[in-house]
N, C-alpha and C. Protein backbone atom coordinates (compact mmCIF):
# COMPACT_ATOMS: atom_id res chain seq x y z
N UNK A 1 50.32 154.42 -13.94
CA UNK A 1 50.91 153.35 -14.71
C UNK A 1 50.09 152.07 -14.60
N UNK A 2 50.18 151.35 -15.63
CA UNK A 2 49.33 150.23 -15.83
C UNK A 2 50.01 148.94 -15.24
N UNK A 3 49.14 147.91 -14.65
CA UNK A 3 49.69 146.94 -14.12
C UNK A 3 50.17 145.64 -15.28
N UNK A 4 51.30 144.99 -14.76
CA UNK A 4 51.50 143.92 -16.25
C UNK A 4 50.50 142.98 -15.92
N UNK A 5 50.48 142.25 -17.19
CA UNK A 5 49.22 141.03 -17.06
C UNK A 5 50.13 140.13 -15.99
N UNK A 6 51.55 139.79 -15.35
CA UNK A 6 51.22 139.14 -14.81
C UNK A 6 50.67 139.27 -13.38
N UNK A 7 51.22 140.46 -12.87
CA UNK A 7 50.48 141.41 -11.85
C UNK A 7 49.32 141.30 -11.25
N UNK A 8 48.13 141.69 -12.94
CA UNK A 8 46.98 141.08 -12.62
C UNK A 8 46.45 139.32 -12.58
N UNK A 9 47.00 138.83 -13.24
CA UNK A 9 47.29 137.22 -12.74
C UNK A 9 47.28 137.06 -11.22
N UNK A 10 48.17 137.31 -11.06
CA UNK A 10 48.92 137.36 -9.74
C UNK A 10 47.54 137.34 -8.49
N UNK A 11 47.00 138.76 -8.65
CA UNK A 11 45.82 139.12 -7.99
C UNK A 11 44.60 138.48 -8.23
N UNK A 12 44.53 138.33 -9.59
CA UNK A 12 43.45 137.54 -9.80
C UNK A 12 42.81 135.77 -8.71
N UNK A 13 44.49 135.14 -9.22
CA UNK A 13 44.65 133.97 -8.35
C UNK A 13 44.51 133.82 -7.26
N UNK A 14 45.09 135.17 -6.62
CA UNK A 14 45.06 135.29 -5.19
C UNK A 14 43.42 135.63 -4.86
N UNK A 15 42.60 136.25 -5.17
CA UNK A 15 41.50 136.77 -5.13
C UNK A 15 40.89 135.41 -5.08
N UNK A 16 40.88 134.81 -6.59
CA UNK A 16 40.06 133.27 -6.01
C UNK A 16 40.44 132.01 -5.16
N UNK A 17 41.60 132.18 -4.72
CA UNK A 17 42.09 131.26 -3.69
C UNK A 17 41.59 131.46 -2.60
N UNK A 18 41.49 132.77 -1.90
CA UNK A 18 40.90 133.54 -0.37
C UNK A 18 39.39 133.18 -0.93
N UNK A 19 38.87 133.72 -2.35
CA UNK A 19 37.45 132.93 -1.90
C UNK A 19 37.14 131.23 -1.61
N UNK A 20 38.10 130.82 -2.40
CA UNK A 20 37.88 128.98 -1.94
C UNK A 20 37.84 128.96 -0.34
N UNK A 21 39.16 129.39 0.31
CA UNK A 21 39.44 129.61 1.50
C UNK A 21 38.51 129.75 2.87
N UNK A 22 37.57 131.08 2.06
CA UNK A 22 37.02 131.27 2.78
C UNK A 22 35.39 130.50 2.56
N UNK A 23 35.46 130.10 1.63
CA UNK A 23 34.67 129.40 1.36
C UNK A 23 34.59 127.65 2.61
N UNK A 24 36.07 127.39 2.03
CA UNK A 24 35.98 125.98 3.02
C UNK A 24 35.31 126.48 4.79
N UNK A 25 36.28 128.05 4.87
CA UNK A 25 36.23 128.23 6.37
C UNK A 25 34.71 128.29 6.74
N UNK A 26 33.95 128.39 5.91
CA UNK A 26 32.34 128.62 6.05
C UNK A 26 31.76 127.16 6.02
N UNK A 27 32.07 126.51 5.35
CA UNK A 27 31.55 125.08 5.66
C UNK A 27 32.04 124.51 6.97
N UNK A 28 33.44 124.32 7.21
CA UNK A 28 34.20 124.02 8.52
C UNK A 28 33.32 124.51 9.58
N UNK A 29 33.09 126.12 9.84
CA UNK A 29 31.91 126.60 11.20
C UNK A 29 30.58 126.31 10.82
N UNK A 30 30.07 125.62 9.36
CA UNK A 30 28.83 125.00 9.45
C UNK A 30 28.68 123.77 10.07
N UNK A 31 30.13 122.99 9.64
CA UNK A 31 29.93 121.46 9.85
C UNK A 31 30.01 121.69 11.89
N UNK A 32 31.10 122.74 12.42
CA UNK A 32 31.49 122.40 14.12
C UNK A 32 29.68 122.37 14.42
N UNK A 33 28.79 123.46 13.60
CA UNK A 33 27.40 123.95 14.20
C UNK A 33 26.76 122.34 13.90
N UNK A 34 26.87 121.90 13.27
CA UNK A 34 25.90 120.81 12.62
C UNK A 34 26.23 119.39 13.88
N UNK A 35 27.60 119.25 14.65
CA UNK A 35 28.47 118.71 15.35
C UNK A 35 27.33 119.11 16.48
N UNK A 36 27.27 120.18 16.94
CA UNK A 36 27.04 120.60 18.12
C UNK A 36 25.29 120.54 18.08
N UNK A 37 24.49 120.79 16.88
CA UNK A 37 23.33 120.60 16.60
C UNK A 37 22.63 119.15 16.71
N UNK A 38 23.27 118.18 16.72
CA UNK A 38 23.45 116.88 16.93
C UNK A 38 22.82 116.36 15.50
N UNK A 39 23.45 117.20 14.80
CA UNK A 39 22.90 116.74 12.83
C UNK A 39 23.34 115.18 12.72
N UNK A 40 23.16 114.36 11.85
CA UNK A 40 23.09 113.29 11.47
C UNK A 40 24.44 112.73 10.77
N UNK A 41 24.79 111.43 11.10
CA UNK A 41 26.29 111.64 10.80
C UNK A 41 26.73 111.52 9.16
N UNK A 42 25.63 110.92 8.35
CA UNK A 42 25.59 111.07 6.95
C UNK A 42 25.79 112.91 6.36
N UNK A 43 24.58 113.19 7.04
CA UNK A 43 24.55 114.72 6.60
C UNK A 43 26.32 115.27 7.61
N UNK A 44 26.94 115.65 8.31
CA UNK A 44 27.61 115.89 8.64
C UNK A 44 28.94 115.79 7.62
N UNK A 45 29.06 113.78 7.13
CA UNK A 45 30.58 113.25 6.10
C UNK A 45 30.25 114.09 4.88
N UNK A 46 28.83 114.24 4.57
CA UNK A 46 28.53 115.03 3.08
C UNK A 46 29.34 117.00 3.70
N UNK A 47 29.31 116.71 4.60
CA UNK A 47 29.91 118.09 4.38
C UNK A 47 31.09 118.48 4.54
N UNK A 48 31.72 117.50 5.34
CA UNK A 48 33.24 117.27 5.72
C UNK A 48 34.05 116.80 4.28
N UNK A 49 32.68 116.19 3.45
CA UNK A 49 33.25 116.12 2.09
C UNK A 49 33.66 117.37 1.02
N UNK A 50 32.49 117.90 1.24
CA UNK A 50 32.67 119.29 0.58
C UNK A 50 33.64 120.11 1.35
N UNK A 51 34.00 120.59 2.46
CA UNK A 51 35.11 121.13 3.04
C UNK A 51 36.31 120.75 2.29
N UNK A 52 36.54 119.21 2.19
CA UNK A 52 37.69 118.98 1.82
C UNK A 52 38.20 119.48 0.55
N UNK A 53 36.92 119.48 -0.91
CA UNK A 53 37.03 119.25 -1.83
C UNK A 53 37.49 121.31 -1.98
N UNK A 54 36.80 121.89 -1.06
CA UNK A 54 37.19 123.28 -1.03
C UNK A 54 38.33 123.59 -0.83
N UNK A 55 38.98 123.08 0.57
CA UNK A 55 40.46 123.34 0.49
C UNK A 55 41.41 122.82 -0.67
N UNK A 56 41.07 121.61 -1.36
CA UNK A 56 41.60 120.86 -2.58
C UNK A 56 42.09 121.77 -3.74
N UNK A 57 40.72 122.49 -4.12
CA UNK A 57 40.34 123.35 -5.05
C UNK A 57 41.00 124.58 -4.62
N UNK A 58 42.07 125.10 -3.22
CA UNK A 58 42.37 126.29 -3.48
C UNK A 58 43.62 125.70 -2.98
N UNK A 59 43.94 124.63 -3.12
CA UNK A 59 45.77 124.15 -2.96
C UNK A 59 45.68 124.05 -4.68
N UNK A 60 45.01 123.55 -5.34
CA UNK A 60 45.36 123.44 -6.64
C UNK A 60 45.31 125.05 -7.11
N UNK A 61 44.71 125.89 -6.93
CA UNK A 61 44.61 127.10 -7.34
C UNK A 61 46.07 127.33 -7.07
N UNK A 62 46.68 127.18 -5.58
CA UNK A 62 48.25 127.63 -5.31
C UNK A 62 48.90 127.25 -6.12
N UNK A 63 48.96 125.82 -6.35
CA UNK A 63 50.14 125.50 -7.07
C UNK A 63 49.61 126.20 -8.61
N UNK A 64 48.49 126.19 -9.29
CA UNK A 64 48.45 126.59 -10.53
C UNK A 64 49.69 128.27 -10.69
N UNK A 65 49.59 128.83 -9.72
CA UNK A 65 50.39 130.05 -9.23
C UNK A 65 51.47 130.31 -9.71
N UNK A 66 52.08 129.21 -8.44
CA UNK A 66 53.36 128.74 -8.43
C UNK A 66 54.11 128.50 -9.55
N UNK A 67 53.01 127.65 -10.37
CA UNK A 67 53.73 127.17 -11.72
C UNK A 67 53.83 128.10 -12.67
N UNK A 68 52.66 128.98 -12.89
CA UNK A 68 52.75 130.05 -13.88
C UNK A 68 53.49 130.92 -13.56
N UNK A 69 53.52 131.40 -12.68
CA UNK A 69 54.19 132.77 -12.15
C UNK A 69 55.65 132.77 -10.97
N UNK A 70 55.75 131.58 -10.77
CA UNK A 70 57.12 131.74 -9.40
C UNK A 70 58.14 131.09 -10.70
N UNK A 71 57.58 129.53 -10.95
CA UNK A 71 58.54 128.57 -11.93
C UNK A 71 58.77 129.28 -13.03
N UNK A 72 57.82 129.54 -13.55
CA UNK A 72 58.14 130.19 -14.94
C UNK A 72 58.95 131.52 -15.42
N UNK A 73 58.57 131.99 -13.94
CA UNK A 73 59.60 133.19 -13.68
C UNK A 73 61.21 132.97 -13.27
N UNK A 74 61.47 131.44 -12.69
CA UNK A 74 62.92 131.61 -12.40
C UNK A 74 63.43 130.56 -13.79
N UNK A 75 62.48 129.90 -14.23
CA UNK A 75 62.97 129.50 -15.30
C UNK A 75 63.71 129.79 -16.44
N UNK A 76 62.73 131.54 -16.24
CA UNK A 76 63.22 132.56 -17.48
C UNK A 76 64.20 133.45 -17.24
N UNK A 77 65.17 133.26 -15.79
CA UNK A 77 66.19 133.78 -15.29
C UNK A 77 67.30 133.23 -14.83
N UNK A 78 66.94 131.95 -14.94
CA UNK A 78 67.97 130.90 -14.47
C UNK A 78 67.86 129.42 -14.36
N UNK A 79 68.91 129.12 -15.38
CA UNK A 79 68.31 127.15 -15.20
C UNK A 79 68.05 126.48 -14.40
N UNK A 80 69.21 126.65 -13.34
CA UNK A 80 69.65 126.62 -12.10
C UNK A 80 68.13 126.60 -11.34
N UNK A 81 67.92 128.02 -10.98
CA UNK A 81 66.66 128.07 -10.04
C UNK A 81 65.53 127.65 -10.39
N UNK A 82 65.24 127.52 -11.82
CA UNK A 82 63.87 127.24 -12.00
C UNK A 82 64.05 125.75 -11.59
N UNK A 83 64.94 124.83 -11.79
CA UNK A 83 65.39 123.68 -11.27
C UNK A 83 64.87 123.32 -9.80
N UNK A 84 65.80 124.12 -9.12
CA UNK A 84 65.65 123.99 -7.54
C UNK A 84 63.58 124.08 -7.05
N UNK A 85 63.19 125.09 -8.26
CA UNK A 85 61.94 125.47 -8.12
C UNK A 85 61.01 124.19 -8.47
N UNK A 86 61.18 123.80 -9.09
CA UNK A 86 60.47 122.39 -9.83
C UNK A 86 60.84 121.27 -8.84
N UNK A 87 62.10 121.06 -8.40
CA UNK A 87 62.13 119.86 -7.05
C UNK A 87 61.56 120.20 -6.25
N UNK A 88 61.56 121.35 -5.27
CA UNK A 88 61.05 121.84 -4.24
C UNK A 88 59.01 121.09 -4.31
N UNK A 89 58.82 121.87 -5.51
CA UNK A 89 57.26 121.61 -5.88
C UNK A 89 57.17 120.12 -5.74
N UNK A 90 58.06 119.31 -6.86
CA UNK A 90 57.66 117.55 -6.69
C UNK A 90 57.45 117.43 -5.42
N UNK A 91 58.84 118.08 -4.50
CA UNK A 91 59.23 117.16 -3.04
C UNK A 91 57.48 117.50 -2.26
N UNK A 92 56.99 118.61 -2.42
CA UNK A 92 55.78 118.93 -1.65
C UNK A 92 54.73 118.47 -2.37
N UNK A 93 54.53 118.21 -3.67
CA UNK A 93 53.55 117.23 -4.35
C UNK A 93 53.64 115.39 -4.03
N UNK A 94 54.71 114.88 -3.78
CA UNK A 94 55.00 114.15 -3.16
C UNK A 94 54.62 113.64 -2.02
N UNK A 95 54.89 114.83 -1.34
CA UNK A 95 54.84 114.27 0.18
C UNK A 95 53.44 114.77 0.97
N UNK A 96 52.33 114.76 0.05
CA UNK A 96 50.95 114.93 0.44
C UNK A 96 50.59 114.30 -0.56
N UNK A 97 51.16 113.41 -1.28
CA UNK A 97 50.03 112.64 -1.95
C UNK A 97 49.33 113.11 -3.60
N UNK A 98 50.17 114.16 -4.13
CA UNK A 98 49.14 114.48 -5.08
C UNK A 98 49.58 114.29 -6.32
């Protein structure tokens, strides 16, 4: 049996989130090496920059998720929950700033 498109969505998202992920986690054990290498503290913020902008890029990947596939799904089952689903999201968009 064939998987539904949102299924593959689903996997898809998840697939490029673990690469951001692991992406940041590869800069993070470049930057501790660069720390311990006694690298330069310019070259070091340029990379602590890019770390950040990696984890950024796979919290926005989450929520893109969330919204297509969790919200949209309780939306289309219940006013109610898709409700609760949409505060929940503000209260955590909120309370980091984004």
């Amino acid at each position: 049996m064939g998987d539904s498109a949102t299924e593959k969505g689903v996997r898809n998202m998840k697939t490029v989130t673990l690469n951001r992920l692991r992406r940041a986690e590869g800069q993070v054990r470049g930057i501790i090496g660069m720390v311990e290498d006694g690298a330069s503290c310019p070259e070091i913020l340029t990379q602590v920059s890019a770390a950040r902008s990696a984890l950024r890029n796979a919290g926005l990947c989450v929520l893109k998720r969330h919204v297509e596939f969790c919200i949209s799904d309780a939306l289309r089952s219940g006013e109610e929950e898709g409700r609760l689903l949409i505060d929940e999201m503000m209260s955590v968009l909120d309370r980091h700033g984004i």
